[in-house]
Protein backbone atom coordinates (compact mmCIF):
# COMPACT_ATOMS: atom_id res chain seq x y z
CA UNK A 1 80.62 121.55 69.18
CA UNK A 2 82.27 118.11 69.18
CA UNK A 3 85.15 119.34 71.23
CA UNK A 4 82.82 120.71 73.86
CA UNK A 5 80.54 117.40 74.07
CA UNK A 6 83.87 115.00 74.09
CA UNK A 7 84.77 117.42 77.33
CA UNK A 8 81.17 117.42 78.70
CA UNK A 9 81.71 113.67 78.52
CA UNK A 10 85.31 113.54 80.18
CA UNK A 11 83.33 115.51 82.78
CA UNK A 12 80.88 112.79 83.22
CA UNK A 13 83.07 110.06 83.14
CA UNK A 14 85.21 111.77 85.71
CA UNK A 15 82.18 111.99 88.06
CA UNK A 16 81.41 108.97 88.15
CA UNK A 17 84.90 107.54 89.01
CA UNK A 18 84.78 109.29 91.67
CA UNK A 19 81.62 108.18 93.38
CA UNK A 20 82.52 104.67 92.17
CA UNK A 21 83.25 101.91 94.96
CA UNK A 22 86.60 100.94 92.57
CA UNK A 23 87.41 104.85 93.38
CA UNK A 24 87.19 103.96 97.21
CA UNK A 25 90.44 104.59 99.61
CA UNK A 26 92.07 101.27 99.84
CA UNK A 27 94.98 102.20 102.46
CA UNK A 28 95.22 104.21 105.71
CA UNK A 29 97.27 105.17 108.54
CA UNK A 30 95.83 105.96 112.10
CA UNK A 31 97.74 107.24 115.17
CA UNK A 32 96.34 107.07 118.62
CA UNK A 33 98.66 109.26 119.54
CA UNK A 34 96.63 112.41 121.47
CA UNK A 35 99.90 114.23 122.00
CA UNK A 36 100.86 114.98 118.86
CA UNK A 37 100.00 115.13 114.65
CA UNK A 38 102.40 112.80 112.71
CA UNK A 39 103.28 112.98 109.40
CA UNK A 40 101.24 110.95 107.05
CA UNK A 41 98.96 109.16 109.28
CA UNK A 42 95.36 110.14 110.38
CA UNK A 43 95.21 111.34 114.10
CA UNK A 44 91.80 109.89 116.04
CA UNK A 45 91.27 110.42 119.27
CA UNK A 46 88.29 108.81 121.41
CA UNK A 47 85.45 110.93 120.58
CA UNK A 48 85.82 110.13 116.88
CA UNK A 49 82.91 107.99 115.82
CA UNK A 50 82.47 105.94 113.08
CA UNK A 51 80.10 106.92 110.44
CA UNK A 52 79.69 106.24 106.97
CA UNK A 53 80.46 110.18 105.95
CA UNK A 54 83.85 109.94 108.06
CA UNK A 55 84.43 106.52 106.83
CA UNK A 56 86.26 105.49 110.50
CA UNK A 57 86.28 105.80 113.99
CA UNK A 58 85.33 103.33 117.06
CA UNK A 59 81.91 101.89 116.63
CA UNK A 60 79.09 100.13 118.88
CA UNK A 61 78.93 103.33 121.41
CA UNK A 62 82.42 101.64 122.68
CA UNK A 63 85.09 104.74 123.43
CA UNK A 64 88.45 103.93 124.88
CA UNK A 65 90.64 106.06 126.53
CA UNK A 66 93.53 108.01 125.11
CA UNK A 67 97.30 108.69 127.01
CA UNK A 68 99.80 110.44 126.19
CA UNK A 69 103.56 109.19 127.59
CA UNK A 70 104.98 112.26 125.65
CA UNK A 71 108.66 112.59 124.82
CA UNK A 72 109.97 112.29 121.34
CA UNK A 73 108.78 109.10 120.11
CA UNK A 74 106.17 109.44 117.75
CA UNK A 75 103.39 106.79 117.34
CA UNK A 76 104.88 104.80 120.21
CA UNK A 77 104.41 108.09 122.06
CA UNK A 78 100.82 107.75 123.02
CA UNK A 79 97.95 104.86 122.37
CA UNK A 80 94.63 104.35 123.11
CA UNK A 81 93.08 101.50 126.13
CA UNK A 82 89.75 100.38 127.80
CA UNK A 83 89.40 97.72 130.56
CA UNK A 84 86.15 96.74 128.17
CA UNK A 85 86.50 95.48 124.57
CA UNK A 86 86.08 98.35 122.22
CA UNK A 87 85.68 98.63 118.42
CA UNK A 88 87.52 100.63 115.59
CA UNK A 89 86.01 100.32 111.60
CA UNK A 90 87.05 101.67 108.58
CA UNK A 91 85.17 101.64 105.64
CA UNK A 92 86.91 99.52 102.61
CA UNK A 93 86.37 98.04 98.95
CA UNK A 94 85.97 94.35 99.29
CA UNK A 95 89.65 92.62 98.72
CA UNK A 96 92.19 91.37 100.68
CA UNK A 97 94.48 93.45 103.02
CA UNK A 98 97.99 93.90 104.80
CA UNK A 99 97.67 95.19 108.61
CA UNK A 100 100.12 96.30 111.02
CA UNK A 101 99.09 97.08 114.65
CA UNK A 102 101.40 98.97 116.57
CA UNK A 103 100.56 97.63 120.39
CA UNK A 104 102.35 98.81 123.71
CA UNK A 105 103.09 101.25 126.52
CA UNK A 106 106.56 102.92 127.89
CA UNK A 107 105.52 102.83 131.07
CA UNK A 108 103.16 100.16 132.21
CA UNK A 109 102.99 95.82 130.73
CA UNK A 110 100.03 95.35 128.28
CA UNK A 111 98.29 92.72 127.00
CA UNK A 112 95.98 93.01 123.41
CA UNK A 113 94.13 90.45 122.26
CA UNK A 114 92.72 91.09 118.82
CA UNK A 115 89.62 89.92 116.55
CA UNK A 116 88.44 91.08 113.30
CA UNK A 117 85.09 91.31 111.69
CA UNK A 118 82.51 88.64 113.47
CA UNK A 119 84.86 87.61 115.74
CA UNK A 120 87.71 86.16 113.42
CA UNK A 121 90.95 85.74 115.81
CA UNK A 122 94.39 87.74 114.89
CA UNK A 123 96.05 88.26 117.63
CA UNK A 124 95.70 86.30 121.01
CA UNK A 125 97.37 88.02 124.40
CA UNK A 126 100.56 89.63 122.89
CA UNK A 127 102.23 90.49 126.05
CA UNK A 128 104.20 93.66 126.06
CA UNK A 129 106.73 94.30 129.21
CA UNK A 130 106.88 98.51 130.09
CA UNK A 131 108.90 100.14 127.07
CA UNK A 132 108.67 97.44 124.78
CA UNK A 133 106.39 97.17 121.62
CA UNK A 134 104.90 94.66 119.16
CA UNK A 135 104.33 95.26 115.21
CA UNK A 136 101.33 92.66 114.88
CA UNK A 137 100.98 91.89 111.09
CA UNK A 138 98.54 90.02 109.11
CA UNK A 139 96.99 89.39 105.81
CA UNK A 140 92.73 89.54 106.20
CA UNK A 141 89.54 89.68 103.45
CA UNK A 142 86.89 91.51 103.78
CA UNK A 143 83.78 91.39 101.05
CA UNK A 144 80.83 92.51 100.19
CA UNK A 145 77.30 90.15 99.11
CA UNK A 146 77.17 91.49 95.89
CA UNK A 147 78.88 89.62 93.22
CA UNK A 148 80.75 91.69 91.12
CA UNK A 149 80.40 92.45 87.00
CA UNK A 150 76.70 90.55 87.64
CA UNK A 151 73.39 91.92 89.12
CA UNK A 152 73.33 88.73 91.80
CA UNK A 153 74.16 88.67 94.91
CA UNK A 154 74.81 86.15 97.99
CA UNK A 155 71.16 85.04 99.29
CA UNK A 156 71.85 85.67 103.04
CA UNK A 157 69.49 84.54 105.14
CA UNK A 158 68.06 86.94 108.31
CA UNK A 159 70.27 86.72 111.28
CA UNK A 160 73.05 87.34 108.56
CA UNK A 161 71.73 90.99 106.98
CA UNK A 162 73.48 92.72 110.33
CA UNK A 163 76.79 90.57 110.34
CA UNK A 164 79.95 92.37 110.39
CA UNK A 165 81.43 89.70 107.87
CA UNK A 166 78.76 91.33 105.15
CA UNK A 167 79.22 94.62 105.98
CA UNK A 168 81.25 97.52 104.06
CA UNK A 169 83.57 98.09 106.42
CA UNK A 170 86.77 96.69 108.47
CA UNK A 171 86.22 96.25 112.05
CA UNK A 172 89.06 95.45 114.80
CA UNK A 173 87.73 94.76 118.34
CA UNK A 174 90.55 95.13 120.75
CA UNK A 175 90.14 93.19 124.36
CA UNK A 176 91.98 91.35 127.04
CA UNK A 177 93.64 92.42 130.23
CA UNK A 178 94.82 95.91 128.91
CA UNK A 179 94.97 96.35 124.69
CA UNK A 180 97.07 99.33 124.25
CA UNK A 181 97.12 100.38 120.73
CA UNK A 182 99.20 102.97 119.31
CA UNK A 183 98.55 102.99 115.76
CA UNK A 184 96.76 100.95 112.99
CA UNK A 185 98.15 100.72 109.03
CA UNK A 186 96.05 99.28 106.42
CA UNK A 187 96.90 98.21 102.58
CA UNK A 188 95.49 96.61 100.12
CA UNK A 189 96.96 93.84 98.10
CA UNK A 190 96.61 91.81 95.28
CA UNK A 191 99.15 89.05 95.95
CA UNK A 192 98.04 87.51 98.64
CA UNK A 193 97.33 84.25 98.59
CA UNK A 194 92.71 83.68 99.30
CA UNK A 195 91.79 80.59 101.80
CA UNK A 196 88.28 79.79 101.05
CA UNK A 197 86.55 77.89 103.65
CA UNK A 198 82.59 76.54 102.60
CA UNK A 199 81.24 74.51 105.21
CA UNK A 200 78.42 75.14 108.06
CA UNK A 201 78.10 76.10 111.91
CA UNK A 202 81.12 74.10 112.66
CA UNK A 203 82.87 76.05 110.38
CA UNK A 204 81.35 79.76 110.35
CA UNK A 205 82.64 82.97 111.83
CA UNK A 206 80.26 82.92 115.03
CA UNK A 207 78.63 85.74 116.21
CA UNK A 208 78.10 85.05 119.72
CA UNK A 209 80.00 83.61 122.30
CA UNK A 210 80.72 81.04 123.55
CA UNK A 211 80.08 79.63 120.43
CA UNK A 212 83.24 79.81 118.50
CA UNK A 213 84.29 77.24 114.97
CA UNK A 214 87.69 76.54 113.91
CA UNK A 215 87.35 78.65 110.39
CA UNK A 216 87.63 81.89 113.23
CA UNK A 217 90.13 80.53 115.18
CA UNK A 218 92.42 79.51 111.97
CA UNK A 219 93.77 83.48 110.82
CA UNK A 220 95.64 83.34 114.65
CA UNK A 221 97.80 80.33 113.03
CA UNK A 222 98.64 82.41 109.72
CA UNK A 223 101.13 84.63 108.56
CA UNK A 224 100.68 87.31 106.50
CA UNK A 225 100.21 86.62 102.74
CA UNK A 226 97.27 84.18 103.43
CA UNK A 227 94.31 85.95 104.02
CA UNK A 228 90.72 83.24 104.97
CA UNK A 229 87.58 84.12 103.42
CA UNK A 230 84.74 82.35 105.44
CA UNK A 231 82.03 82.24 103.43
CA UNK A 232 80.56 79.25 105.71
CA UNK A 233 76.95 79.71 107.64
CA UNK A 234 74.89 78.01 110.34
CA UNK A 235 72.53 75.71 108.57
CA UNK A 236 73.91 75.14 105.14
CA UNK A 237 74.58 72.03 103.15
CA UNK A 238 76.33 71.49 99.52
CA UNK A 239 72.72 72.52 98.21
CA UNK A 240 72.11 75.54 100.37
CA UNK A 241 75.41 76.84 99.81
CA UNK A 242 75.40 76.77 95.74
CA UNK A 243 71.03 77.89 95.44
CA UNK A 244 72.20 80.81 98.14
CA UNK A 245 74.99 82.12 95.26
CA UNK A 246 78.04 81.30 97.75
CA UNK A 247 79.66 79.03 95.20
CA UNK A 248 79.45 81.99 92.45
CA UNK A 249 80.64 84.07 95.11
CA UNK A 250 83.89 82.16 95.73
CA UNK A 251 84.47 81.72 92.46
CA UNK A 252 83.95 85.10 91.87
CA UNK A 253 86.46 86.18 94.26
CA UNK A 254 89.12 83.49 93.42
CA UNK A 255 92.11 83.75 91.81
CA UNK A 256 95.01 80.33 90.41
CA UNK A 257 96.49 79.58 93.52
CA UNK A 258 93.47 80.19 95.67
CA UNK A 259 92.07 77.15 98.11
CA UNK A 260 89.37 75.96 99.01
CA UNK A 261 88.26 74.46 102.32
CA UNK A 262 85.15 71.93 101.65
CA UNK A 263 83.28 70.65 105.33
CA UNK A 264 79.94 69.48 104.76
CA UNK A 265 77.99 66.87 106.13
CA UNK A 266 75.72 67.60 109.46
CA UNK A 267 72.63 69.35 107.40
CA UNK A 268 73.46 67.25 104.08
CA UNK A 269 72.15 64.05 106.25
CA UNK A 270 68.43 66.28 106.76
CA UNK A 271 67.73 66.45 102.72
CA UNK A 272 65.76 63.02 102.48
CA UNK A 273 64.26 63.70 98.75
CA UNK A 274 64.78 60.75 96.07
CA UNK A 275 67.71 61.97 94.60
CA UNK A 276 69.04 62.52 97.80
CA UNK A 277 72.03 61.12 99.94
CA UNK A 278 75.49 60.58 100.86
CA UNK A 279 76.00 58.59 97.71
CA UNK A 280 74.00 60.51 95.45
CA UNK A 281 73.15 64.62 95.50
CA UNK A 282 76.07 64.80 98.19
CA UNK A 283 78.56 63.19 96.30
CA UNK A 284 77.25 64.93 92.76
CA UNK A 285 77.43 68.59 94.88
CA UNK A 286 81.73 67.98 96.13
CA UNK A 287 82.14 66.84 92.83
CA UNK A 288 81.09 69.70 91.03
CA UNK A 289 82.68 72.11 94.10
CA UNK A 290 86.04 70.68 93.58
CA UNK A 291 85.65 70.63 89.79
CA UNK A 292 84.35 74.17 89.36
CA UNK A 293 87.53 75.51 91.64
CA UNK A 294 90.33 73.23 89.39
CA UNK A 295 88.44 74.84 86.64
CA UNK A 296 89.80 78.46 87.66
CA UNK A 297 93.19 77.25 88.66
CA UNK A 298 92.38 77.12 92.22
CA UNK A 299 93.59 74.24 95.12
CA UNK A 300 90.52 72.28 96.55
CA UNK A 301 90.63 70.68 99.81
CA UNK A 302 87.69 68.19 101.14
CA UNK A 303 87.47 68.15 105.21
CA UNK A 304 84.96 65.20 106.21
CA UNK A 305 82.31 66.20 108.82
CA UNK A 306 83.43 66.82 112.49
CA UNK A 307 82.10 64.40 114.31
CA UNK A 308 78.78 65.26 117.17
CA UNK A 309 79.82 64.09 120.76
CA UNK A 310 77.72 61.06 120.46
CA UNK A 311 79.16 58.48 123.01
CA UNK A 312 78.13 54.49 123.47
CA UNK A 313 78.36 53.25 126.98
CA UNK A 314 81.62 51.80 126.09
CA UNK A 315 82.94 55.36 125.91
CA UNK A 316 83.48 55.18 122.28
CA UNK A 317 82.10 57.90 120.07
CA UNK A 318 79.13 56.64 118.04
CA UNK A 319 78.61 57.59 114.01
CA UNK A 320 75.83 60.04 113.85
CA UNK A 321 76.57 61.33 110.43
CA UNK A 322 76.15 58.20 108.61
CA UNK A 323 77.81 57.60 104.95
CA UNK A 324 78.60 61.47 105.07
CA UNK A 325 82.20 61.45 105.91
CA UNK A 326 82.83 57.85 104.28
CA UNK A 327 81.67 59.53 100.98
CA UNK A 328 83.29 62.76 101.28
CA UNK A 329 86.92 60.18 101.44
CA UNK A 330 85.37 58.17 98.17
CA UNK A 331 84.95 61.74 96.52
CA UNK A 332 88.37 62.86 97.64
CA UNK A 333 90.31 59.50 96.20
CA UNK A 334 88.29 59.68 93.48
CA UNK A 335 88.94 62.92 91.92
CA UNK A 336 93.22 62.75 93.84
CA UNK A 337 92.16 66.16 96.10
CA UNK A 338 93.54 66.26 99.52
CA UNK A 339 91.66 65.12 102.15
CA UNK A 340 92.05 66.39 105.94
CA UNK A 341 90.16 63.66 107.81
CA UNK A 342 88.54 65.67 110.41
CA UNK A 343 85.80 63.11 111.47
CA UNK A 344 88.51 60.49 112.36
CA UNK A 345 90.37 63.19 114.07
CA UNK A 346 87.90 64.29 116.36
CA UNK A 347 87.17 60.81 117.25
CA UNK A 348 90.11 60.07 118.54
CA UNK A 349 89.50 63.35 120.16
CA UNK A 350 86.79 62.94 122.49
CA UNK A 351 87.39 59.65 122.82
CA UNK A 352 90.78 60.75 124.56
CA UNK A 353 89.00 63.11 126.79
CA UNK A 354 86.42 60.83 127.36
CA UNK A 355 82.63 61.15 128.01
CA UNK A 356 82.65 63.99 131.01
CA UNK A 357 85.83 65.87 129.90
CA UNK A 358 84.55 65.97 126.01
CA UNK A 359 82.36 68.30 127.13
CA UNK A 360 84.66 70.71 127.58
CA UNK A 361 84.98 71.29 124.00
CA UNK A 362 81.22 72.16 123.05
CA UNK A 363 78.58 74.88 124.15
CA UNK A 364 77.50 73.18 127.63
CA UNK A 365 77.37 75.21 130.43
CA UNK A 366 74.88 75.42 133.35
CA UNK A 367 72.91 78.48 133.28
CA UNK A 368 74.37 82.40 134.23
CA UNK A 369 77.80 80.42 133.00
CA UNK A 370 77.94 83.73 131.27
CA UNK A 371 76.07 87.32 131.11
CA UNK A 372 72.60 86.80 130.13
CA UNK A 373 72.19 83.60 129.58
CA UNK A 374 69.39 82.27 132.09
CA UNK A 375 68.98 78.88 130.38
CA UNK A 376 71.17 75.90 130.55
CA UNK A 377 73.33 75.28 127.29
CA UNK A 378 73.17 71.85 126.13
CA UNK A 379 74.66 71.77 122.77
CA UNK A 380 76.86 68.76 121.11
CA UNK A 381 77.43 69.97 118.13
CA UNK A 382 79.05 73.10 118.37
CA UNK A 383 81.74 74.27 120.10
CA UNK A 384 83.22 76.76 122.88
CA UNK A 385 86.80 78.25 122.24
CA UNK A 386 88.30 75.84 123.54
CA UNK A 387 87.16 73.20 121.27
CA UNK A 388 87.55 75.69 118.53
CA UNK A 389 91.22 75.53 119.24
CA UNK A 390 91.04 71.77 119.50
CA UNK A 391 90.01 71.39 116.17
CA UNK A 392 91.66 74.07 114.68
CA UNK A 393 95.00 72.52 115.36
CA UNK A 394 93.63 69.23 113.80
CA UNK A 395 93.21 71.30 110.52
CA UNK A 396 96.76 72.71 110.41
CA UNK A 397 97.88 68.95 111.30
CA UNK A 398 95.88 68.23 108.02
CA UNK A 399 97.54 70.67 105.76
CA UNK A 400 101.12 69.44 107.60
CA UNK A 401 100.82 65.46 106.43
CA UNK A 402 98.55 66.64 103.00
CA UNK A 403 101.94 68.66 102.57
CA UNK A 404 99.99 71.85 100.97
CA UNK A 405 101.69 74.61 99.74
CA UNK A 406 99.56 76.71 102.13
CA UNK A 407 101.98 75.25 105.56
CA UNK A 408 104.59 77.94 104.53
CA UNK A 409 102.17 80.35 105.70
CA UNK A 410 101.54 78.94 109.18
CA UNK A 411 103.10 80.46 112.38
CA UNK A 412 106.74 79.70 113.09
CA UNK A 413 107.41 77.21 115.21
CA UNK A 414 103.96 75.58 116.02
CA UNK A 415 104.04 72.35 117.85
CA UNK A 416 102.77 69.07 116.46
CA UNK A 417 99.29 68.36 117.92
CA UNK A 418 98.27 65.36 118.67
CA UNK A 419 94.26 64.48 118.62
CA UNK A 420 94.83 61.87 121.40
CA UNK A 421 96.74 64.02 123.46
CA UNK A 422 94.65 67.27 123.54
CA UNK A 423 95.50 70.22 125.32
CA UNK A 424 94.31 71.37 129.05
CA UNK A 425 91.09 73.22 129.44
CA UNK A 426 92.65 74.34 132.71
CA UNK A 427 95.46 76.42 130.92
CA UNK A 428 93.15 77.73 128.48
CA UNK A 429 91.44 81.28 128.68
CA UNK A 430 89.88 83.42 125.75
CA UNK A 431 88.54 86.44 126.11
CA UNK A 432 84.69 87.22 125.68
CA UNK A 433 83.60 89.86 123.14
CA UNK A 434 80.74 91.95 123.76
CA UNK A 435 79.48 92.56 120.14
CA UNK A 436 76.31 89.91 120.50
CA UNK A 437 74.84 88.88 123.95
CA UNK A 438 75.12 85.05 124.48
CA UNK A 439 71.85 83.60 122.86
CA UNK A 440 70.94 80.38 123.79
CA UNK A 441 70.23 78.99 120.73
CA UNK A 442 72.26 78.70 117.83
């Protein structure tokens, strides 16, 4: 009778392993190859759709077309393409993950430009001449709001319950001129190195273009073995962030070695209680973030407050966040964490572009700039790709001079960058994504 209960047990146990998230596939190889089966990976063609029972396929009604250059070559053989953005998922345990993306054609030039998740930049316009193929890899997180081995969870708040950073699933949206995508490989990994970034709007993955912050633009800069985690969102300060469980979350997910990426200041300035201010709760709340991380072995990094495009007439950008970033430097020297100055950065900035061109860094754009947007955008806070980029090099000049560990993992061969010598808007393009209409508010 014992024997028989220890199997009926087993049984159980078995069971429920196998229904268990921790049970989940965690790697995957898809051809887009119509013309033929390969070996080991999974064949899809255009009509399959994602659902949660199939656990992949190309999502948001978007279907691409398949071709097929036959011959004898195998995953370069055939690919799929669209001359509209179009969207592949797979459903995946939360982690972090290796990807390689097979991208060209034998016959004709192509050009991919490729975004994960809410609109977190990979790839941007990998060129491809006829014949010739790219093997795009990277190192990306995906998670999930529950925190694991406790019955808590991340407190999002509405316009966050349908964001594809929250969801259970991977999601690649391939664009630009012509994306021609032979195959997709997937793996998880443990090693890989978890950049935490906690901050606000100027920091989130935005949903909706042509807003865009520098924590989405920052994975293009990356190579793999890094993979960000952006746990930022519109509206938070220090305060919002730990009572909505994202601190717990991060640390959580962390590992020794980790980092953390610490921008706060633009909603911090709105909590006017007694207790309140730069000096006080602000200074209390980056103490305890960077104390809590060192705690777990992890690699804190305080970012001061980019600044709003607040000019005087003498064409000199005006404080509008008050003690904010001067205390986030005071916290930083007090407790010997690196600090990348990106207030004084983005002073020198707009101040370089001056008070007309600035504005070609932020959401302003007369109305119909862009598909359903009927109202004139007027916004000085956030910013457009373009000033996305802008700031997004200032960063990676940050971790250069702060010497982190992290700069091994940038992109070979970046340029310098030079705040008072920005880059022209003229040269710059980016294409849109079609996941969110533009709203116009943010």
């Amino acid at each position: 009778m014992n024997e028989i209960k220890l199997l009926t047990l087993v049984l159980i146990a078995c069971i429920l392993n196998t229904n268990s998230p921790a049970q989940q596939k965690t790697s995957f190889k898809f051809s887009f190859n119509p013309g033929k089966e390969i070996p080991g990976y999974i064949q899809v063609t255009p009509g399959t759709k994602y659902s949660t029972a199939n656990g992949y396929g190309f999502d948001f009604g978007t279907e691409p077309k398949a071709i097929d250059r036959g011959g004898n070559k195998e995953l370069t053989g055939g690919f799929v393409t669209s001359d509209k953005p179009f969207f592949f998922s797979v459903k995946l345990p939360e982690g972090n993950y290796d990807i390689k993306i097979i991208a060209g054609d034998f016959k004709e030039e192509a050009m991919a430009t490729i975004m994960v998740e809410s609109r977190r930049l990979l790839f941007e316009k990998v060129k491809t001449a006829p014949g010739k193929f790219q093997t795009l890899s990277a190192t990306i997180n995906i998670r999930y709001p529950a925190i694991a081995g406790t019955d808590e969870e991340v407190k999002r708040k509405p316009r966050e319950t349908n964001k594809l950073d929250w969801d259970d699933k991977l999601t690649f949206e391939f664009s630009d001129i012509r994306p021609c995508i032979c195959a997709v490989e997937i793996t998880k990994t443990e090693n890989a190195v978890t950049l935490f970034l906690a901050g606000n709007s100027t920091v989130v993955d935005q949903d909706d273009d042509p807003w865009t912050s520098w924590g989405q633009i920052i994975p293009r800069f990356l190579q793999p073995g890094i993979a960000v985690s952006n746990q930022a969102e519109s509206g938070l300060s220090l305060g919002s962030f730990l009572s909505s469980n994202r601190l717990k979350k991060v640390m959580n997910m962390m590992k020794p070695g980790d980092y953390l990426f610490i921008e706060f200041g633009h909603n911090d300035q709105k909590e006017t209680g007694p207790d309140d201010g730069a000096f006080k709760s602000y200074s209390e709340r980056m103490r305890l973030f960077v104390n809590e991380f060192r705690k777990k072995g992890g690699i804190p990094v305080i970012v001061t407050p980019a600044n709003r495009r607040s000019f005087s007439d003498d064409g000199k950008i005006t404080n509008s966040l008050g003690d904010y970033p001067e205390a986030a430097r005071k916290v930083a020297k007090e407790l010997s964490v690196p600090l990348i100055d990106l207030n004084a950065m983005t002073k020198t900035l707009y101040e370089s572009l001056g008070i007309e061109n600035s504005k070609k860094l932020f959401v302003i754009f007369p109305a119909n700039t862009f598909p359903g947007q009927d109202k004139e955008l007027n916004d000085n806070t956030h910013f457009n790709p373009f000033g996305a980029y802008e700031l997004t090099k200032c960063i990676i000049e940050g971790i250069r001079s702060d010497n982190l560990e992290i700069k091994k993992f940038l992109v070979k061969d970046l340029p310098a960058f030079d705040p008072a010598k920005p880059d022209q808007f003229e040269k710059f393009s980016f294409p849109l994504s079609p996941f969110s209409p533009v709203k116009t508010t943010n």
